[in-house]
C-alpha atoms as a PDB file:
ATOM      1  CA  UNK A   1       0.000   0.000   0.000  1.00  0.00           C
ATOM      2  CA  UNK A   2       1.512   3.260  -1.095  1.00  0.00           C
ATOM      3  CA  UNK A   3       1.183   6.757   0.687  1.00  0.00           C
ATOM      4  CA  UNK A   4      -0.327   9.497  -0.907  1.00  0.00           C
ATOM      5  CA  UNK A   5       1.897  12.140  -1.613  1.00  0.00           C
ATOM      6  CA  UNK A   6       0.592  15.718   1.031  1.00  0.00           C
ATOM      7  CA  UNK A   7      -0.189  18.487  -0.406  1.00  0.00           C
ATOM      8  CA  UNK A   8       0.839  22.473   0.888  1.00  0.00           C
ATOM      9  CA  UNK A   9      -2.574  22.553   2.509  1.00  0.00           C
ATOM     10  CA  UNK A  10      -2.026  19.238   4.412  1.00  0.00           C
ATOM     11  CA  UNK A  11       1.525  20.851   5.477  1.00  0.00           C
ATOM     12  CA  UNK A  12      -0.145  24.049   6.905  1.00  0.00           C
ATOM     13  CA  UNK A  13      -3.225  21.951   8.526  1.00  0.00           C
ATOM     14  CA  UNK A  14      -0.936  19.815  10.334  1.00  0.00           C
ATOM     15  CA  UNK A  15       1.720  21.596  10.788  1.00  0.00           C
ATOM     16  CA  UNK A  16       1.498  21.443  14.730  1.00  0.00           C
ATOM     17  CA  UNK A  17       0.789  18.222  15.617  1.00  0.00           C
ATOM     18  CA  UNK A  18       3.869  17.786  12.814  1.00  0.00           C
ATOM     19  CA  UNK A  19       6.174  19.944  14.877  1.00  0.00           C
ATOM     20  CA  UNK A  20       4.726  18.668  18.068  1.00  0.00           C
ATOM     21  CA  UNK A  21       5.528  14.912  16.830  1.00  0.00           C
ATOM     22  CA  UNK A  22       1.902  14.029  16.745  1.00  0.00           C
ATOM     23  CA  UNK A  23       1.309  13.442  13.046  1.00  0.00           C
ATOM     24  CA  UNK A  24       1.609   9.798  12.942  1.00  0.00           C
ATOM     25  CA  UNK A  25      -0.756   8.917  15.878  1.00  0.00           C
ATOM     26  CA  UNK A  26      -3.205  11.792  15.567  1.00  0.00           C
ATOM     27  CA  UNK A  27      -3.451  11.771  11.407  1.00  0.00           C
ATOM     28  CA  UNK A  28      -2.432   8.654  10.474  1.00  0.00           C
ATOM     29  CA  UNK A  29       0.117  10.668   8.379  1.00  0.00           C
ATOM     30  CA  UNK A  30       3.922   9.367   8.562  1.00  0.00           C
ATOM     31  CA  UNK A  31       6.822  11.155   8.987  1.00  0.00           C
ATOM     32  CA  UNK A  32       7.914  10.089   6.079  1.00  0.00           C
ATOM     33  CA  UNK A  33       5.402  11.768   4.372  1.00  0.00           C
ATOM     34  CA  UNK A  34       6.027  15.059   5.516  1.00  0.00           C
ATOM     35  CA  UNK A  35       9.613  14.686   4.988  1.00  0.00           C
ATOM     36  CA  UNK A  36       9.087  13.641   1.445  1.00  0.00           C
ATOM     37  CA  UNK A  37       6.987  16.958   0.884  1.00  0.00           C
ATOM     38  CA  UNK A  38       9.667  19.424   2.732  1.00  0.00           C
ATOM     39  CA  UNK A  39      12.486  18.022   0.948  1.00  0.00           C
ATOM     40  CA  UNK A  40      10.781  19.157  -2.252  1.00  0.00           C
ATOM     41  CA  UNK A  41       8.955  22.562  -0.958  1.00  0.00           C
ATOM     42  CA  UNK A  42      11.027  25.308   0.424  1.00  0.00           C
ATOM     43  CA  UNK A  43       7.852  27.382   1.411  1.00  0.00           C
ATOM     44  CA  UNK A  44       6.491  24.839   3.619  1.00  0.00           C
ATOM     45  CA  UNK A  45      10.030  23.476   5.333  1.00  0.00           C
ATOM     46  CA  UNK A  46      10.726  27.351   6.344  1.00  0.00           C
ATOM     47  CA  UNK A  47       7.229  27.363   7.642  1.00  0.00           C
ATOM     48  CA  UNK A  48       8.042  24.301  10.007  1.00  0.00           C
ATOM     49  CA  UNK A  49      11.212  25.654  10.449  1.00  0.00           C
ATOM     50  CA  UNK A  50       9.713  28.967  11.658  1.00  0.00           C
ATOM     51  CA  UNK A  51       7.332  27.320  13.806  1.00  0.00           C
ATOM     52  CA  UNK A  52       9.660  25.094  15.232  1.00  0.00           C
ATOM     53  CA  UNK A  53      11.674  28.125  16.332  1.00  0.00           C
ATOM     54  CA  UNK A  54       8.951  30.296  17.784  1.00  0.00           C
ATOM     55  CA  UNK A  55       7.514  26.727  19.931  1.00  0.00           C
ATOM     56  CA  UNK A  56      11.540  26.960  21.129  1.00  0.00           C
ATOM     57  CA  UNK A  57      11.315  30.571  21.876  1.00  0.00           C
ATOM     58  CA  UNK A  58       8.008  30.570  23.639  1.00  0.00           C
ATOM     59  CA  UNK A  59       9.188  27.480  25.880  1.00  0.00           C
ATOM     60  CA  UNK A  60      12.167  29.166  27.371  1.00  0.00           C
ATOM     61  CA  UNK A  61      10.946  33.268  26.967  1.00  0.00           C
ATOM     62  CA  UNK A  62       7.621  32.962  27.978  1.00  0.00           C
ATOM     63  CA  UNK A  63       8.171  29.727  31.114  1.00  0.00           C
ATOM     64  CA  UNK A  64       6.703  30.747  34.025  1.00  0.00           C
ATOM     65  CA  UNK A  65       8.721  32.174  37.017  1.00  0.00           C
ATOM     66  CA  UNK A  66       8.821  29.665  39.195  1.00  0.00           C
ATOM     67  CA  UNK A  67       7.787  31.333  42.846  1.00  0.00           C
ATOM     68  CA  UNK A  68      10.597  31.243  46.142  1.00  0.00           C
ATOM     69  CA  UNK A  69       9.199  28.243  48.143  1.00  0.00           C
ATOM     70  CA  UNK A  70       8.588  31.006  50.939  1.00  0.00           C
ATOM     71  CA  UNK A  71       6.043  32.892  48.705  1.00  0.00           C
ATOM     72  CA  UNK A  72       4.333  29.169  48.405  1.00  0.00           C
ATOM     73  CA  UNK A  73       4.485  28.559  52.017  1.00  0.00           C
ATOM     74  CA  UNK A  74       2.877  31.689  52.642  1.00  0.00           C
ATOM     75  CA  UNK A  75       0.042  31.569  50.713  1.00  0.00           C
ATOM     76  CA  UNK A  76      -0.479  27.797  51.402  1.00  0.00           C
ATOM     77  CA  UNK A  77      -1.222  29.370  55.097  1.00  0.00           C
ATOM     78  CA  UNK A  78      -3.329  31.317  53.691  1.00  0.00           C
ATOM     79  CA  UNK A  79      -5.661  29.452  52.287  1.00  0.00           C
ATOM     80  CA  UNK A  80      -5.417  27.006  54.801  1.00  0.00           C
ATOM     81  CA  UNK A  81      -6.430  29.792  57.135  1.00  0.00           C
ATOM     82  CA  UNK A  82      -9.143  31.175  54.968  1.00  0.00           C
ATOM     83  CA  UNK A  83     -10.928  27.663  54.638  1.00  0.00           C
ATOM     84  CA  UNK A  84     -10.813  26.968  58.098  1.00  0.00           C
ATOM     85  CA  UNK A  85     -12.360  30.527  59.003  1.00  0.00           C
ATOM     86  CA  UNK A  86     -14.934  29.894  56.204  1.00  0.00           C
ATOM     87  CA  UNK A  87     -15.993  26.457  57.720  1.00  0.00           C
ATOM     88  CA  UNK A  88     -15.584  28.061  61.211  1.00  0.00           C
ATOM     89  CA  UNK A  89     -18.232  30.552  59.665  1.00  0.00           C
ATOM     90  CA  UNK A  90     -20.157  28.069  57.807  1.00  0.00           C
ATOM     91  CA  UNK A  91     -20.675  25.672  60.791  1.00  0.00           C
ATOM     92  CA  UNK A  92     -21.639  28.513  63.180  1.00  0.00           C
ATOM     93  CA  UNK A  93     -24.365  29.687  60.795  1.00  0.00           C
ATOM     94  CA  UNK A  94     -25.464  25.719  60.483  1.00  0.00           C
ATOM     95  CA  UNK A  95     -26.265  25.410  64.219  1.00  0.00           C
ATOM     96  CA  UNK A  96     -27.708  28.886  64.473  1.00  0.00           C
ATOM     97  CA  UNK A  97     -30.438  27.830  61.842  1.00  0.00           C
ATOM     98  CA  UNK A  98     -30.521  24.662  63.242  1.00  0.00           C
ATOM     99  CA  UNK A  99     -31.456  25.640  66.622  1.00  0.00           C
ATOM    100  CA  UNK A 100     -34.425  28.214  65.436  1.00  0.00           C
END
């Protein structure tokens, strides 16, 4: 059984499950395939090219700072606190409507 041969349009559809390494399981597309295309179309390998770049730049430019484990002690007691004031709070009103 032969592959068909993808087209620009199947390049740009799938390009990010292509550049995410998804193509085979999610589209039943080889790599192969898109290999075979890219080798032969400049427009579409700078495309994945370009995208490949901007998933790089996005993964180390826009990472999230990662918070002092102080800060996330902090607010961990916090919240802790705040729930167990609410349910303080929530209990209280529970047995004063209870005992009208």
């Amino acid at each position: 059984m032969s592959e068909r041969a993808l087209s620009c349009a199947d390049i740009s559809e799938w390009l990010g499950a292509y550049v995410d390494g998804e193509a085979a399981e999610c589209l039943n597309v080889s790599e192969q395939q898109f290999v075979d295309h890219l080798v032969t179309c400049r427009d579409c390998l700078e495309e994945v090219l370009l995208t490949r770049r901007l998933k790089q730049l996005m993964s180390t430019r826009c990472a999230p700072d990662h918070a002092p484990a102080t800060l996330k002690q902090a607010v961990f007691a916090q919240v802790y606190q705040a729930s167990f004031t609410s349910q303080e709070s929530w209990q209280s009103q529970t047995l004063w409507v209870e005992e009208r």
